[in-house]
C-alpha atoms as a PDB file:
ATOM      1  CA  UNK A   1    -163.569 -25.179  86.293  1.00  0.00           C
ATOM      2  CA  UNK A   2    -162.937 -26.988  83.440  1.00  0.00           C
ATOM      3  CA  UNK A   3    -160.488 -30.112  83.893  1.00  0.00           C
ATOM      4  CA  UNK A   4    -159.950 -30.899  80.495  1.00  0.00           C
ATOM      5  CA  UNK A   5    -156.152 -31.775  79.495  1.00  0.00           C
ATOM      6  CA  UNK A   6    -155.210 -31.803  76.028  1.00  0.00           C
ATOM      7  CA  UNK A   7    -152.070 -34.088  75.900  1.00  0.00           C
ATOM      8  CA  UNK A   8    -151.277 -33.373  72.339  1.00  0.00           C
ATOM      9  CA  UNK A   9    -150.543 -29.469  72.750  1.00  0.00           C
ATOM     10  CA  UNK A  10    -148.884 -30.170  76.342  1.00  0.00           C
ATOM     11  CA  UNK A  11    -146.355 -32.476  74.449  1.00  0.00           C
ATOM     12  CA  UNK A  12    -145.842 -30.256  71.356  1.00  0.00           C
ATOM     13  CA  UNK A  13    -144.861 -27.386  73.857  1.00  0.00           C
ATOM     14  CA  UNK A  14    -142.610 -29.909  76.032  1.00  0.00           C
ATOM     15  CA  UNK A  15    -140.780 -31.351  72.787  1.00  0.00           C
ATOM     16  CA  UNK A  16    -138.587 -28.497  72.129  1.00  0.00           C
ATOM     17  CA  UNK A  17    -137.502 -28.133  75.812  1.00  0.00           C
ATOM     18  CA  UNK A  18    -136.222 -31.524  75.661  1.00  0.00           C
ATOM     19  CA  UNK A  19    -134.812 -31.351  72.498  1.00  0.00           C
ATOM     20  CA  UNK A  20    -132.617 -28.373  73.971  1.00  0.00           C
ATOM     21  CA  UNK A  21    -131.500 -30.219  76.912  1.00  0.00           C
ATOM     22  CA  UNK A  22    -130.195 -33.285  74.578  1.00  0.00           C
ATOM     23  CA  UNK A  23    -133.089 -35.430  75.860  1.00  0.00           C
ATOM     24  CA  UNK A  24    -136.124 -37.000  74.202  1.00  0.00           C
ATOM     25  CA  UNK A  25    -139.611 -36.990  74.632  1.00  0.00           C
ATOM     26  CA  UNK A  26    -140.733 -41.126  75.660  1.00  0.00           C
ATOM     27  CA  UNK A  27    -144.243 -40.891  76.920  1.00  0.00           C
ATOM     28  CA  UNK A  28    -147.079 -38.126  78.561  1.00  0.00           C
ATOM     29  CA  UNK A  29    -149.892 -39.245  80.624  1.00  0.00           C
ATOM     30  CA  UNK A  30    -152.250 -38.116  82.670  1.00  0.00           C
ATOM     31  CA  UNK A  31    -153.824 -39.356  85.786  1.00  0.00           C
ATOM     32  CA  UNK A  32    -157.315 -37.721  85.840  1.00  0.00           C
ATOM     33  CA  UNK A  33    -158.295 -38.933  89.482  1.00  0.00           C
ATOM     34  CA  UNK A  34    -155.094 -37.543  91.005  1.00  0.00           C
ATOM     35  CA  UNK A  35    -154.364 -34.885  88.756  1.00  0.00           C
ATOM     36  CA  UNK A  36    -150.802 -36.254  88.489  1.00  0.00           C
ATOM     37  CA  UNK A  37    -149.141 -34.880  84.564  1.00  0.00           C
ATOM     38  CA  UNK A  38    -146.327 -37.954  83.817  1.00  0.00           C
ATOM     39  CA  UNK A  39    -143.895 -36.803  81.637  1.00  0.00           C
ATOM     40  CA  UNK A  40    -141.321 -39.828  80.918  1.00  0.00           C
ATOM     41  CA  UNK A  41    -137.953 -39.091  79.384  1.00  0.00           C
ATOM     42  CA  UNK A  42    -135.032 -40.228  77.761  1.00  0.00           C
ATOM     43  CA  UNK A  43    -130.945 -39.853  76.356  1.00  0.00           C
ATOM     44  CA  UNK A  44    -129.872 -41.674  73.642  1.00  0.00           C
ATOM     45  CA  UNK A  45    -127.208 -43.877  74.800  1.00  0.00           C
ATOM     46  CA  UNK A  46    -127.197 -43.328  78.319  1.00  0.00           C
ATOM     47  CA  UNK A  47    -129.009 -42.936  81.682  1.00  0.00           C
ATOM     48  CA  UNK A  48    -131.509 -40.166  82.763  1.00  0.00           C
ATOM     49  CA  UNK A  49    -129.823 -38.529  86.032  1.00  0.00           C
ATOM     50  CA  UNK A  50    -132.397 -37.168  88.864  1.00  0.00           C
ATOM     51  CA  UNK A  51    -130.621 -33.675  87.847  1.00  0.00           C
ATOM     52  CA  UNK A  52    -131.748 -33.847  84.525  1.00  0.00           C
ATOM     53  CA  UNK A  53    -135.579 -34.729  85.575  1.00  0.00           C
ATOM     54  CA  UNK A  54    -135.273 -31.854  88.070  1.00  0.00           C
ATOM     55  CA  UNK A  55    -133.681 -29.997  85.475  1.00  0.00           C
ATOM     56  CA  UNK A  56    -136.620 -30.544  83.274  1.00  0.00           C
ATOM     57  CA  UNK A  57    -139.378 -30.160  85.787  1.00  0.00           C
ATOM     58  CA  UNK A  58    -138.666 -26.790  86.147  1.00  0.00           C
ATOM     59  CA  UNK A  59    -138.313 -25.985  82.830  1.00  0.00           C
ATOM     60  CA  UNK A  60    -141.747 -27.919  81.974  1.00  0.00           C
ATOM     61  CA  UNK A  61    -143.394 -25.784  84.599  1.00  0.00           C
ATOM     62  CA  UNK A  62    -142.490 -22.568  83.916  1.00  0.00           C
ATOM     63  CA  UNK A  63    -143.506 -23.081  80.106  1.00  0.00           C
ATOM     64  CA  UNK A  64    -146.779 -24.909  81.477  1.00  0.00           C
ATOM     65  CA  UNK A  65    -147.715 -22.204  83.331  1.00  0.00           C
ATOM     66  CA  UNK A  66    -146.736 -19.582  80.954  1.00  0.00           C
ATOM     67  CA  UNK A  67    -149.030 -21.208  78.709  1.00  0.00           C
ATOM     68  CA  UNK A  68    -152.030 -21.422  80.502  1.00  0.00           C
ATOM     69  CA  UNK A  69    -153.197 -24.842  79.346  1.00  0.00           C
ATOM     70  CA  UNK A  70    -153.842 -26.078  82.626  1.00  0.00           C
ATOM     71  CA  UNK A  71    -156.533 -24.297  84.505  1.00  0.00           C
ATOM     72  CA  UNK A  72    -156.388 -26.778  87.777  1.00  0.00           C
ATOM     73  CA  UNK A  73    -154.058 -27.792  90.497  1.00  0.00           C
ATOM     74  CA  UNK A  74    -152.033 -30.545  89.285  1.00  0.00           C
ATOM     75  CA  UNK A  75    -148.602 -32.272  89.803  1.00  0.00           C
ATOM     76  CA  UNK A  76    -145.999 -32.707  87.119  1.00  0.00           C
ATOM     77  CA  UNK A  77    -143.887 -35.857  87.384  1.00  0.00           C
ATOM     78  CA  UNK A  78    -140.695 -36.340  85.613  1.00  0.00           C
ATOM     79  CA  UNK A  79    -138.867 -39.559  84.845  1.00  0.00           C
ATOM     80  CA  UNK A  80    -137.161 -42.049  83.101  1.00  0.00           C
ATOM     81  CA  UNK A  81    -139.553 -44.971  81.395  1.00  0.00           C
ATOM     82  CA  UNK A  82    -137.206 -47.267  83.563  1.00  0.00           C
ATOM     83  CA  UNK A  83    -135.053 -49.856  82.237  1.00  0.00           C
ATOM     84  CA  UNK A  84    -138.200 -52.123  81.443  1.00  0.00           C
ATOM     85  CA  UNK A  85    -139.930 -49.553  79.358  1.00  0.00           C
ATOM     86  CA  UNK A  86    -143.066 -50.285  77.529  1.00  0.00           C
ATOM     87  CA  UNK A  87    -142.819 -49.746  73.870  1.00  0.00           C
ATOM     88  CA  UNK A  88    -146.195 -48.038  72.392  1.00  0.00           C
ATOM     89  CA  UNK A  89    -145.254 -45.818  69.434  1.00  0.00           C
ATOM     90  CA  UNK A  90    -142.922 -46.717  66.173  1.00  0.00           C
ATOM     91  CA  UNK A  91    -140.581 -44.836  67.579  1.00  0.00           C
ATOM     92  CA  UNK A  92    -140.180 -46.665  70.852  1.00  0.00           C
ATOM     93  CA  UNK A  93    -139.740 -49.533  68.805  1.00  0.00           C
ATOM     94  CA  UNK A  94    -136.954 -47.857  66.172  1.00  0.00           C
ATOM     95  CA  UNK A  95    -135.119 -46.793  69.770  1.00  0.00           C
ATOM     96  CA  UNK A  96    -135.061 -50.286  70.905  1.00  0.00           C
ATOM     97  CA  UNK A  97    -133.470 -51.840  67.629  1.00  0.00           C
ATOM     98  CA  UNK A  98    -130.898 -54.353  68.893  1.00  0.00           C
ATOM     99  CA  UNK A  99    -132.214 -54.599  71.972  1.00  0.00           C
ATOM    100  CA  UNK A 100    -134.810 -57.714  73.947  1.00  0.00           C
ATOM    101  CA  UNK A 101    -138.526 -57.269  73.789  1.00  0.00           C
ATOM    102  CA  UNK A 102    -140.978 -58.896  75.120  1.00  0.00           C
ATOM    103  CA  UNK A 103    -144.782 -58.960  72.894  1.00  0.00           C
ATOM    104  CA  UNK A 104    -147.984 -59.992  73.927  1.00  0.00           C
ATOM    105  CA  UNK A 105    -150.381 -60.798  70.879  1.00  0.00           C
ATOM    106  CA  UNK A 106    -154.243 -62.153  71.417  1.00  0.00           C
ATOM    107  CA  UNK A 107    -152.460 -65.948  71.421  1.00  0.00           C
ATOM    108  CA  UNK A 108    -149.195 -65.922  72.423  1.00  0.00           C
ATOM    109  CA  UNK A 109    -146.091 -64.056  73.728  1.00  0.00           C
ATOM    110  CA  UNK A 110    -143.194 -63.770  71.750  1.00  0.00           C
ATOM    111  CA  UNK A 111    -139.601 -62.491  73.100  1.00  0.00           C
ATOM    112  CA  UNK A 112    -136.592 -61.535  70.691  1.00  0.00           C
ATOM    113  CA  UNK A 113    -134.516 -59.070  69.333  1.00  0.00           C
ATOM    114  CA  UNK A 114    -135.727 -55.689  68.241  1.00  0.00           C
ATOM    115  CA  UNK A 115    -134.580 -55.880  64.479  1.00  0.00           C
ATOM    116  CA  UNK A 116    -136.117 -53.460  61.962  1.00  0.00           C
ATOM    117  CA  UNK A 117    -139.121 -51.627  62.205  1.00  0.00           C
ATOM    118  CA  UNK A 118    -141.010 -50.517  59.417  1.00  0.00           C
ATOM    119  CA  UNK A 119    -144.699 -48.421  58.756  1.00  0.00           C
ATOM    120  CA  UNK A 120    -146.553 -51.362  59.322  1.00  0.00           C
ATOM    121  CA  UNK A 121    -144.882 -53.373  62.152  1.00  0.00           C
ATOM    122  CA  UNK A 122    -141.403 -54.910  63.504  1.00  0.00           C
ATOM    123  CA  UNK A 123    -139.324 -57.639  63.149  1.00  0.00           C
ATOM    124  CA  UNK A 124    -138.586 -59.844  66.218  1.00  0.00           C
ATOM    125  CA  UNK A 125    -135.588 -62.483  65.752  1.00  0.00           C
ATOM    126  CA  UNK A 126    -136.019 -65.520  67.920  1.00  0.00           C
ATOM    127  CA  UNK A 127    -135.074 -68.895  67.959  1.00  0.00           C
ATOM    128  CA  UNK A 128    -132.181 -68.090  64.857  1.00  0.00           C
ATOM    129  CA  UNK A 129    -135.397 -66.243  62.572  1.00  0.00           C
ATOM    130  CA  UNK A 130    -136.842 -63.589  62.314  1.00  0.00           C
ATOM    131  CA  UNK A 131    -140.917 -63.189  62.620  1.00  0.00           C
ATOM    132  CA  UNK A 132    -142.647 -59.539  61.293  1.00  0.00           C
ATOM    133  CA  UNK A 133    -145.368 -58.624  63.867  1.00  0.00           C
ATOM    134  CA  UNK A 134    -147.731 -56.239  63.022  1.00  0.00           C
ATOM    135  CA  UNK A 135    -148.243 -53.245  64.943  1.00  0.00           C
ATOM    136  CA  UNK A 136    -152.207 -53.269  65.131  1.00  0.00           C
ATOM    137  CA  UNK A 137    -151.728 -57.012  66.323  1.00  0.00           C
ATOM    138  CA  UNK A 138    -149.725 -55.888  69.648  1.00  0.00           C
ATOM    139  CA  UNK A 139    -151.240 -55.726  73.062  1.00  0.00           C
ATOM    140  CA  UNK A 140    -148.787 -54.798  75.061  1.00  0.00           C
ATOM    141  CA  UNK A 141    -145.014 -54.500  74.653  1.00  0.00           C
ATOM    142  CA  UNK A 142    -141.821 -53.820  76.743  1.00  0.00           C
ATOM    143  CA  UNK A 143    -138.476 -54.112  76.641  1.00  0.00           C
ATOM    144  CA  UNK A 144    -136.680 -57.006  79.379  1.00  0.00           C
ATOM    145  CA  UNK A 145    -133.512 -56.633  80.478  1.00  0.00           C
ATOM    146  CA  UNK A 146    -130.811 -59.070  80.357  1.00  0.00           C
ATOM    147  CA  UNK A 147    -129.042 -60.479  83.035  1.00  0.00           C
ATOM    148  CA  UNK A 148    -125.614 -62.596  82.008  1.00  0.00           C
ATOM    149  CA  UNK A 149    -124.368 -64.378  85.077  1.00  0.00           C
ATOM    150  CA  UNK A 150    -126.600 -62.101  87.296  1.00  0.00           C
ATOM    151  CA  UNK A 151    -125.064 -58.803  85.696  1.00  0.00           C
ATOM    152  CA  UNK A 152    -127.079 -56.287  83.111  1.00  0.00           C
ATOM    153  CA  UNK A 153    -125.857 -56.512  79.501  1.00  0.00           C
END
């Protein structure tokens, strides 16, 4: 039994479903040790509900299964990235324009303002400027949340 998962054609089949629903696609993984699928979703300007990640679980399922991609016992997961989200892709980043990342480079961390991204990279403002960071240069990025006087902003 082969245990091969080919994330690319799961996502292109899960992309329309969410598209339907109003909801984007964020992130797919897969846990090869506990067979555990991780489909991570989002709404532009607003909250994912547990409804709507039921909602989609069955959906994602039913077209899983239909398809026949996955010859093994697995478990699909759906969720929101979370309020701390890593960013990965361009588009992560062009979603989180205007909003507080944090980005680890090889020498230093850097936290600012999403500002523009472009082919190549994004622009960070900090400190009162703005600083272009390359994407090939990122290690690791996320978005922080803010907290004014102990509340979310």
């Amino acid at each position: 039994m082969s245990e091969i998962l080919n994330l690319e054609k799961v996502s292109q089949l899960i992309k329309p479903i969410l598209k339907g629903m109003n909801l984007r696609f964020y992130d797919l993984s897969f846990n090869e040790v506990s067979k555990v699928l991780r489909l991570y979703i989002d709404k532009k300007g607003g909250d994912v509900t547990i409804g709507e990640c039921k909602k989609v679980s069955n959906q994602v399922s039913k077209v899983l299964d239909e398809a026949e991609l996955i010859n093994f016992p697995y478990t699909l997961e759906v969720s929101s990235p979370g309020i701390e989200r890593p960013l990965k892709t361009r588009q992560h980043f062009q979603w989180a324009i205007g909003k507080t990342a944090e980005i680890l480079l090889e020498n230093k961390k850097i936290r600012g303002y999403v500002r523009r991204v472009t082919d190549d990279g994004v622009y960070i403002a900090t400190n009162g400027q703005e600083e272009f960071i390359y994407f090939n240069l990122i290690i690791k990025a996320k978005l922080v949340e803010e907290l004014v006087y102990g509340k979310r902003r």
